[in-house]
N, C-alpha and C. Protein backbone atom coordinates (compact mmCIF):
# COMPACT_ATOMS: atom_id res chain seq x y z
N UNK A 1 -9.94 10.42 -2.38
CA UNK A 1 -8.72 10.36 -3.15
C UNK A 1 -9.00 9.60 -4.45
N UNK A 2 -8.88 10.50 -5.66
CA UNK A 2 -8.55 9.51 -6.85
C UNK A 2 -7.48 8.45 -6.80
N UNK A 3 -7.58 7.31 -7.71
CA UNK A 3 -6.95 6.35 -7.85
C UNK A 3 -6.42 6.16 -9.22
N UNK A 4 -5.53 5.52 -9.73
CA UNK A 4 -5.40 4.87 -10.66
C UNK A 4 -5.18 3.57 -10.71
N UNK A 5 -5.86 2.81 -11.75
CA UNK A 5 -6.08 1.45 -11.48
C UNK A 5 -5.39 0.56 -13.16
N UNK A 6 -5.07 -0.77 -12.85
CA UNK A 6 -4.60 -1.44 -14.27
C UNK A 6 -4.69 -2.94 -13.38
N UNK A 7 -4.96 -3.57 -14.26
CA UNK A 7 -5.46 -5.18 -14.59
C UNK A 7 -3.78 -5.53 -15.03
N UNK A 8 -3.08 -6.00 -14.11
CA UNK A 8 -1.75 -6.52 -14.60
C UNK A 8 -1.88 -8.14 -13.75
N UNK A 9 -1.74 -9.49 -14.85
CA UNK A 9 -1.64 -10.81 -15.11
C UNK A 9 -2.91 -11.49 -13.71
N UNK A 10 -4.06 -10.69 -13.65
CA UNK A 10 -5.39 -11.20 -12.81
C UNK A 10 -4.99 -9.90 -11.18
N UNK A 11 -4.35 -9.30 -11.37
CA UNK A 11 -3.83 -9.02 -10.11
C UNK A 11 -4.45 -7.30 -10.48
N UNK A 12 -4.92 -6.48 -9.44
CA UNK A 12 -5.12 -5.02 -8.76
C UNK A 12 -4.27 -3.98 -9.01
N UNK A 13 -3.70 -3.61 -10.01
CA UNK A 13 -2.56 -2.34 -9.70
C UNK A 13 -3.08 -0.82 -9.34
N UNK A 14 -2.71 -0.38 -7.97
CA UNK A 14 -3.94 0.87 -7.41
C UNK A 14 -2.56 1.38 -7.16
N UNK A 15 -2.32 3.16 -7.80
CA UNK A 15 -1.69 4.01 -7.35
C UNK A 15 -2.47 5.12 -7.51
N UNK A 16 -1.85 6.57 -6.72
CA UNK A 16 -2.50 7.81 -6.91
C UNK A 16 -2.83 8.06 -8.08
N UNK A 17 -3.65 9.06 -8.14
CA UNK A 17 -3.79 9.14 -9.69
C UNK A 17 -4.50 10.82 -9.72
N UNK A 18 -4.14 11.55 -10.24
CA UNK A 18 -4.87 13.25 -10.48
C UNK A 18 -5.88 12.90 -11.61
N UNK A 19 -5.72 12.45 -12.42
CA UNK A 19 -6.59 12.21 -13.79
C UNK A 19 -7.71 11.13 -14.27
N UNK A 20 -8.04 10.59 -13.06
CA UNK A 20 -8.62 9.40 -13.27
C UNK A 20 -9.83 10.27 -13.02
N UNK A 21 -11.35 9.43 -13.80
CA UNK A 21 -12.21 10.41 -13.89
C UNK A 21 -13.41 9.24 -12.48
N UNK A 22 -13.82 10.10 -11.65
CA UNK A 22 -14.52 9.63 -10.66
C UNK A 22 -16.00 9.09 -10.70
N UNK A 23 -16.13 7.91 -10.23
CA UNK A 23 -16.77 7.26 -10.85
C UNK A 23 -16.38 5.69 -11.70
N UNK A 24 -15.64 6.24 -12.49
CA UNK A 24 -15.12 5.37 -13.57
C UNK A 24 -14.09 4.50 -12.99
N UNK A 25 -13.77 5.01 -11.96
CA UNK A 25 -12.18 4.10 -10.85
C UNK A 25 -12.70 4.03 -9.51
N UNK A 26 -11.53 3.00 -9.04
CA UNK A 26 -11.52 2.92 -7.92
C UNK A 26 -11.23 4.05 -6.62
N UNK A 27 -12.14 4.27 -5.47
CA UNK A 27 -11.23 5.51 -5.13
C UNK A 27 -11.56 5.07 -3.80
N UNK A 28 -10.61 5.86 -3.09
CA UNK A 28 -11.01 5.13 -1.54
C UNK A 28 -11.25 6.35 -0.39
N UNK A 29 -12.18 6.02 0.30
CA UNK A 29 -12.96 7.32 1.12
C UNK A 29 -11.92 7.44 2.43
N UNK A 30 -12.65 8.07 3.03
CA UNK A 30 -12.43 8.76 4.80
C UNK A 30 -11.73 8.04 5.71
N UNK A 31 -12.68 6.60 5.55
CA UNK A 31 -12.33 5.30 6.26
C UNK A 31 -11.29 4.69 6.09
N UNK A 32 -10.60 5.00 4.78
CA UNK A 32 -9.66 3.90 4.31
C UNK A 32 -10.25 2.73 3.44
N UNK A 33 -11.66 2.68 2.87
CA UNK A 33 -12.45 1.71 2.21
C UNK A 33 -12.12 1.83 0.89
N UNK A 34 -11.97 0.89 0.05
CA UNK A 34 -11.39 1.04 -1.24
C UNK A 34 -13.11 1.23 -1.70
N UNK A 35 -13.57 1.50 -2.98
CA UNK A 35 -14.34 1.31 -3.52
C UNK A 35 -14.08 0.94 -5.13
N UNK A 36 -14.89 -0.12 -5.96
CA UNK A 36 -14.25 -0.47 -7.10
C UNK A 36 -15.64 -0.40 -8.49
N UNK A 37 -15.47 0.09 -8.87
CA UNK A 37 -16.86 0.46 -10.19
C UNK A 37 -17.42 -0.83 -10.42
N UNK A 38 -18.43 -1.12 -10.46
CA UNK A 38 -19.52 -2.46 -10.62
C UNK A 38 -18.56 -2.63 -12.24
N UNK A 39 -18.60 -2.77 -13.37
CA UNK A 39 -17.82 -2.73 -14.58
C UNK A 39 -16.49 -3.82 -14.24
N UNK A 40 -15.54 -2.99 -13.20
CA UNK A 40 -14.41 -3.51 -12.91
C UNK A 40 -14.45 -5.15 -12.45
N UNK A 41 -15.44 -5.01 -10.94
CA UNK A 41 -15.90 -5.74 -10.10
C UNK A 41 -16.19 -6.69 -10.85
N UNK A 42 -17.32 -6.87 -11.84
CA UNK A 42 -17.47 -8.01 -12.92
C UNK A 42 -16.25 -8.78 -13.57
N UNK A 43 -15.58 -7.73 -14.17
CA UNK A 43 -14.76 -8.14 -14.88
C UNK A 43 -13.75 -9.74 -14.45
N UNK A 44 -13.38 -9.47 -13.26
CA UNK A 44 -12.42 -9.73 -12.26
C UNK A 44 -12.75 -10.61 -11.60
N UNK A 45 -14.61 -10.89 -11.82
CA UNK A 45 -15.48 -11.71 -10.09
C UNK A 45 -15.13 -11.78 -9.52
N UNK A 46 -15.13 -10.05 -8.88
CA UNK A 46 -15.18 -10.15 -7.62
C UNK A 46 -16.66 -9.76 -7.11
N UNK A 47 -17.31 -10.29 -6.06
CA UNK A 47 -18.59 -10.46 -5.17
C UNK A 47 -18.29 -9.28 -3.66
N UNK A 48 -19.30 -8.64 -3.80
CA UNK A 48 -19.16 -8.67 -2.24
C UNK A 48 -18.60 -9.55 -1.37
N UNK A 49 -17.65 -9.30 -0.34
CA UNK A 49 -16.95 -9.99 0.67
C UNK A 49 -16.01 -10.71 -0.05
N UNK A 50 -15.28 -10.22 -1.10
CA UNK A 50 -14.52 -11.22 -2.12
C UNK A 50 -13.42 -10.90 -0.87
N UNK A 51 -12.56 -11.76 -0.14
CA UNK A 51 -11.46 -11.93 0.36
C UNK A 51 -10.03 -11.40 -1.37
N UNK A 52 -9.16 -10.09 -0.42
CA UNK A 52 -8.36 -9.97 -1.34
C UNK A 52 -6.87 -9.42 -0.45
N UNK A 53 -6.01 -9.85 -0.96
CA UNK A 53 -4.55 -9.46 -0.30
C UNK A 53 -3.95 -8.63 -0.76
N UNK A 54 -3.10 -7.86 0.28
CA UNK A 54 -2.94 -6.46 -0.26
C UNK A 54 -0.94 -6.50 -0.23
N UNK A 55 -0.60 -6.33 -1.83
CA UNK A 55 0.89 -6.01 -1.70
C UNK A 55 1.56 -4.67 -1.33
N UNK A 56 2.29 -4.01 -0.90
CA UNK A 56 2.77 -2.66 -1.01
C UNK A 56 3.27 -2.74 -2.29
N UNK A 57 3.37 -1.97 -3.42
CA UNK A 57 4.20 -2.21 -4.24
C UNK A 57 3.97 -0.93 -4.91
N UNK A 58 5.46 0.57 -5.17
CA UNK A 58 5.48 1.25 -4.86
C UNK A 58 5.00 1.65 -6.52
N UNK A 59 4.93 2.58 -6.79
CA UNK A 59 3.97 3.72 -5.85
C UNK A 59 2.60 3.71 -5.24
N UNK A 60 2.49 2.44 -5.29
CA UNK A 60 0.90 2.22 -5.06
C UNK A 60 0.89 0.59 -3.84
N UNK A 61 -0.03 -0.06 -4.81
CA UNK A 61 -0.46 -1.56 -3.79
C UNK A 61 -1.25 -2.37 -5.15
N UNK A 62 -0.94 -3.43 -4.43
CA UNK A 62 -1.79 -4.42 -5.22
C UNK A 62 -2.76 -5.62 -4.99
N UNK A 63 -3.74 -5.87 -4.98
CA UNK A 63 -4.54 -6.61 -4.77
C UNK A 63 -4.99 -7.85 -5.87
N UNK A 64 -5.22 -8.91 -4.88
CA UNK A 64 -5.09 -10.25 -5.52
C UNK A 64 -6.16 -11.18 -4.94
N UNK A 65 -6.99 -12.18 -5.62
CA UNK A 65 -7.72 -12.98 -4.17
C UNK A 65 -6.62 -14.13 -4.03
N UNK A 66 -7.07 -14.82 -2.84
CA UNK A 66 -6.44 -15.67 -2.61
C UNK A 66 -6.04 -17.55 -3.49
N UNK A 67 -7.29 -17.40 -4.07
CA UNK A 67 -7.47 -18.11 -5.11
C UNK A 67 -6.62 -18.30 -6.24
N UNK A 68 -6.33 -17.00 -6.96
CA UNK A 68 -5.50 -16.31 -8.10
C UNK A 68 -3.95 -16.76 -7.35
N UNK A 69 -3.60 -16.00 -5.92
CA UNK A 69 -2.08 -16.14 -5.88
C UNK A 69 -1.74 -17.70 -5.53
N UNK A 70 -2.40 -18.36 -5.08
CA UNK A 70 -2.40 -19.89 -4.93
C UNK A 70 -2.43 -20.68 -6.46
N UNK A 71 -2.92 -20.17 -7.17
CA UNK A 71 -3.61 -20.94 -8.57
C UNK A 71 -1.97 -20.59 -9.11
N UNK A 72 -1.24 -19.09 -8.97
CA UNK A 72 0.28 -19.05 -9.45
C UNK A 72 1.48 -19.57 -9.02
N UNK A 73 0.94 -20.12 -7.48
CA UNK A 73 1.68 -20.93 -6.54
C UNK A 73 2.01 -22.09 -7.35
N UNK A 74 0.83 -23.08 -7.33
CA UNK A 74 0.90 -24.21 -8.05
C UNK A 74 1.50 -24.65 -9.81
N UNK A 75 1.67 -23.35 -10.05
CA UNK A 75 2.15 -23.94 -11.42
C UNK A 75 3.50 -23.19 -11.23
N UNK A 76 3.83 -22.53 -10.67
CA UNK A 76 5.21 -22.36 -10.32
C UNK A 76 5.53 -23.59 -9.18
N UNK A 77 5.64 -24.14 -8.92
CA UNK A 77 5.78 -25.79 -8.30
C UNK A 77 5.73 -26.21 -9.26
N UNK A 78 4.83 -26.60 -10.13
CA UNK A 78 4.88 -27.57 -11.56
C UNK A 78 5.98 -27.34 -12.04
N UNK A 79 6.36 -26.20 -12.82
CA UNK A 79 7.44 -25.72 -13.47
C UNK A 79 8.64 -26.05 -13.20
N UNK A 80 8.74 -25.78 -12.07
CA UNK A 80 9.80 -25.99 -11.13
C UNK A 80 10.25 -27.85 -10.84
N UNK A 81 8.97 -28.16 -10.37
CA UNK A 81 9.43 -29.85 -10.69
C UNK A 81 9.70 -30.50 -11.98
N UNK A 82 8.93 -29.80 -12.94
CA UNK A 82 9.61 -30.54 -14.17
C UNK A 82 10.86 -29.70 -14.87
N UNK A 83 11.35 -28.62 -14.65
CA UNK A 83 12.74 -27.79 -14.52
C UNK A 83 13.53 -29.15 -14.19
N UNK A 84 13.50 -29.25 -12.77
CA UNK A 84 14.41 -30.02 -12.41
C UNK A 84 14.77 -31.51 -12.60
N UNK A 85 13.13 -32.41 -12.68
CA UNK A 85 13.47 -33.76 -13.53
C UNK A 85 14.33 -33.67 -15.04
N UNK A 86 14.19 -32.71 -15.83
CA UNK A 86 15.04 -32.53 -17.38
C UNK A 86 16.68 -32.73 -17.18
């Protein structure tokens, strides 16, 4: 299955895609295995065995490591505590 893929704020955006050229994207086989172009993979560092979480988010899914959604955790807490001391 082709994919279509976009880099939205460190985060995975994967929906179907007819036009994406193979190779160049992510596409995911037989198994259900995502696969992601060495290019991308850099971009992003991600490593082999990179731990990543998977959103439903329609029409597609999104992927994140755990690192990234924790790192947005914490400054939304910041924000939020100094929101409310003002």
């Amino acid at each position: 299955m082709k994919l279509q893929v976009s880099v939205e704020d460190g985060e995975l955006a994967i929906s179907p895609g007819d036009n994406a050229e193979r190779g160049r994207q992510p596409t995911l086989d037989g198994k259900g295995r995502l696969t992601l172009p060495g290019q991308l993979r850099k971009s992003l560092n991600l490593v082999p065995g990179t731990v990543l979480l998977l959103r439903v988010d329609q029409p597609g899914l999104r992927l994140v490591t755990p690192g990234r959604l924790l790192g947005r955790l914490k400054a939304a807490r910041l924000a939020l505590t100094e929101a409310i001391r003002d």
